[in-house]
C-alpha atoms as a PDB file:
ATOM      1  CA  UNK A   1     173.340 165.015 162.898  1.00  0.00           C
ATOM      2  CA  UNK A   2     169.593 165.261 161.714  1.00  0.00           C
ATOM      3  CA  UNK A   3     166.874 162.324 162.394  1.00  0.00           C
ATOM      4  CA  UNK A   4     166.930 161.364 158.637  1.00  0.00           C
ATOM      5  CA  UNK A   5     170.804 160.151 159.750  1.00  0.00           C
ATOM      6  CA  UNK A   6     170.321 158.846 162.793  1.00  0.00           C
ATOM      7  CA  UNK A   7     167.676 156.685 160.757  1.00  0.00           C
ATOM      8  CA  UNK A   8     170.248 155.998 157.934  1.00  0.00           C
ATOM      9  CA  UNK A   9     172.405 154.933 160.313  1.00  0.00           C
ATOM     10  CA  UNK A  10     170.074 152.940 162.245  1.00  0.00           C
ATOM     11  CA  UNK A  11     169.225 150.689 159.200  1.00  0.00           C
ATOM     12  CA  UNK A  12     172.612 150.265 157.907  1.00  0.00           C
ATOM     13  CA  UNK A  13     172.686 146.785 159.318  1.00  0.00           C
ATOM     14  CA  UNK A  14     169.013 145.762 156.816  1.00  0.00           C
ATOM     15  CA  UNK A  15     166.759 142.776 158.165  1.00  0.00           C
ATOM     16  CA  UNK A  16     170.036 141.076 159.196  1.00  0.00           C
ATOM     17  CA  UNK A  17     170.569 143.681 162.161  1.00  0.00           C
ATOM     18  CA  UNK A  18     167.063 141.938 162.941  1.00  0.00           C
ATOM     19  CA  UNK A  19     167.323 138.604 162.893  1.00  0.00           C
ATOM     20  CA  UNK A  20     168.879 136.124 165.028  1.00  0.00           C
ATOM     21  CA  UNK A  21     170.775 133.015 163.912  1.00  0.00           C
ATOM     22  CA  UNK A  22     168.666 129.936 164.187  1.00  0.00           C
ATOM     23  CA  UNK A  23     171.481 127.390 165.044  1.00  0.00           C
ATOM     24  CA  UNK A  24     171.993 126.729 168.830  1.00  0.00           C
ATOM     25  CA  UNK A  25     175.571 127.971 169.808  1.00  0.00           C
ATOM     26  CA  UNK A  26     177.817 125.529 171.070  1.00  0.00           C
ATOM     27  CA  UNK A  27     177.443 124.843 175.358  1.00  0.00           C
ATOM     28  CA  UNK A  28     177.352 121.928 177.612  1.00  0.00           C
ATOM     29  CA  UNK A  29     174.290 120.393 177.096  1.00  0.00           C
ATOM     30  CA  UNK A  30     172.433 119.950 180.472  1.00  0.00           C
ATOM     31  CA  UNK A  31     170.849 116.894 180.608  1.00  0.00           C
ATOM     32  CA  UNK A  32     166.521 117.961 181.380  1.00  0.00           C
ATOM     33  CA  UNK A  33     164.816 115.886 183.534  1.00  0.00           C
ATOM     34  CA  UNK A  34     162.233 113.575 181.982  1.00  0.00           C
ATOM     35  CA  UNK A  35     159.084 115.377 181.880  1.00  0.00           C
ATOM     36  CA  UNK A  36     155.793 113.037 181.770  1.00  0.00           C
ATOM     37  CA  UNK A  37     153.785 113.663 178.255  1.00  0.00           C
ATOM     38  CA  UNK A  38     150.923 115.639 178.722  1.00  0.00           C
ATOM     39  CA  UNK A  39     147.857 113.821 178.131  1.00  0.00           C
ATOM     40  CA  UNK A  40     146.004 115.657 174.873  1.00  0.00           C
ATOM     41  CA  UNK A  41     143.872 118.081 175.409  1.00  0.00           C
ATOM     42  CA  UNK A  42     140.320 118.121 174.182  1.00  0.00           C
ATOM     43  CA  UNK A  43     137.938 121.174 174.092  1.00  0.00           C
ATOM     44  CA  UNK A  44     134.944 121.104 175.473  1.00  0.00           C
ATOM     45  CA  UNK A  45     131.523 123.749 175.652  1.00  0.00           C
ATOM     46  CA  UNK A  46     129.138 123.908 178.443  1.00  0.00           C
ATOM     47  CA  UNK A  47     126.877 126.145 180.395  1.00  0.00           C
ATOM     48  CA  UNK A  48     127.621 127.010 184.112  1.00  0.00           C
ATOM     49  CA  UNK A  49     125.840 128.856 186.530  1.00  0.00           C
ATOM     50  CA  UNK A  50     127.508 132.314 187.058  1.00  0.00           C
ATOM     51  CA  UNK A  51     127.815 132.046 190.516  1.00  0.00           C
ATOM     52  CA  UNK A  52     129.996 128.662 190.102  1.00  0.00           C
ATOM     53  CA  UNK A  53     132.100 130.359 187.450  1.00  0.00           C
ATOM     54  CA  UNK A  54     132.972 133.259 189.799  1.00  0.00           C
ATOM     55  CA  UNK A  55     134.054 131.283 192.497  1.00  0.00           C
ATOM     56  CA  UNK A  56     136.473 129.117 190.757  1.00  0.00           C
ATOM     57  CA  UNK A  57     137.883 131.617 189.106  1.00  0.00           C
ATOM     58  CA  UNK A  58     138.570 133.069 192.410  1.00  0.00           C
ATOM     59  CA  UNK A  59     139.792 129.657 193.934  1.00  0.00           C
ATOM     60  CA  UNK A  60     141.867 129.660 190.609  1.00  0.00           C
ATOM     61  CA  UNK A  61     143.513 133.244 191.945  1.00  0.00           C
ATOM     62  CA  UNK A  62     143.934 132.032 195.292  1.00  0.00           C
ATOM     63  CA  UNK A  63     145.832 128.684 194.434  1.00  0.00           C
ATOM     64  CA  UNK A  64     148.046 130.467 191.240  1.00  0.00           C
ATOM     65  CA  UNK A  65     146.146 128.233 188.907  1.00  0.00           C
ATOM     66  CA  UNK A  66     144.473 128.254 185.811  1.00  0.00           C
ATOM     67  CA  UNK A  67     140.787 127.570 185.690  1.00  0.00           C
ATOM     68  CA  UNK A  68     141.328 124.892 183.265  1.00  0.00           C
ATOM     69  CA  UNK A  69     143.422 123.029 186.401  1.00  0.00           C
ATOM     70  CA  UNK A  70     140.571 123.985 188.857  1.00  0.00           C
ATOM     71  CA  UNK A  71     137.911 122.630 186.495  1.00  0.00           C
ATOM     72  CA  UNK A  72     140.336 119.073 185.500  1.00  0.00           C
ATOM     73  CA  UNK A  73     141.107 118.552 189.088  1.00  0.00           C
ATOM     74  CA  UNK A  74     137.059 119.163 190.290  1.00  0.00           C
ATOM     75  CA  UNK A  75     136.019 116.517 187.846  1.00  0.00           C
ATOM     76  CA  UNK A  76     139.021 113.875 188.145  1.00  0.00           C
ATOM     77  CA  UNK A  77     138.114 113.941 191.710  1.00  0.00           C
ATOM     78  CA  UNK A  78     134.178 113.390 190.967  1.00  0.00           C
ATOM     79  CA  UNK A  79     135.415 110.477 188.646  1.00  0.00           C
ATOM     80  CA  UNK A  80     137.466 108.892 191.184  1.00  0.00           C
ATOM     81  CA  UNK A  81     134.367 109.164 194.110  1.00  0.00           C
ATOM     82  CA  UNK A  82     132.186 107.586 191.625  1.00  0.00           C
ATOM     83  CA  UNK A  83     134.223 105.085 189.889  1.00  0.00           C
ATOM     84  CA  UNK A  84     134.687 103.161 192.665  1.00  0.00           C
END
């Protein structure tokens, strides 16, 4: 058997040998815990110094976080120290 039929044969099956059915097969449903809406996010610009950047993005290595977390947590905890 050639490529050109291993192809053909390959194919036989069109786009539907490609997609998946949409409709969610029949299981118990396990009931998810209640997860706690994300407050929106909003984007924001600004200018760092390099040196600040570096290090939290290593801090953001160390702790398995993302440097958006480091940067929320840094300035909710500025907030709360000078909110009060």
């Amino acid at each position: 058997m050639g490529k050109s039929d291993l192809l053909k044969d390959g194919m036989k099956s069109g786009l539907d040998g490609l997609l998946s059915s949409t409709k969610k097969s029949p299981q118990k449903k396990e009931t998810a815990p209640a997860k706690a809406e994300k407050e929106p996010a909003v984007h924001c610009n600004f200018v760092i110094n390099k040196s600040i950047h570096t290090r939290m993005k290593y801090l953001a290595i160390e702790k398995n976080m993302s440097l958006r977390d480091i940067v929320n947590e840094a300035m909710r905890e500025y907030l709360e120290k000078h909110e009060k």
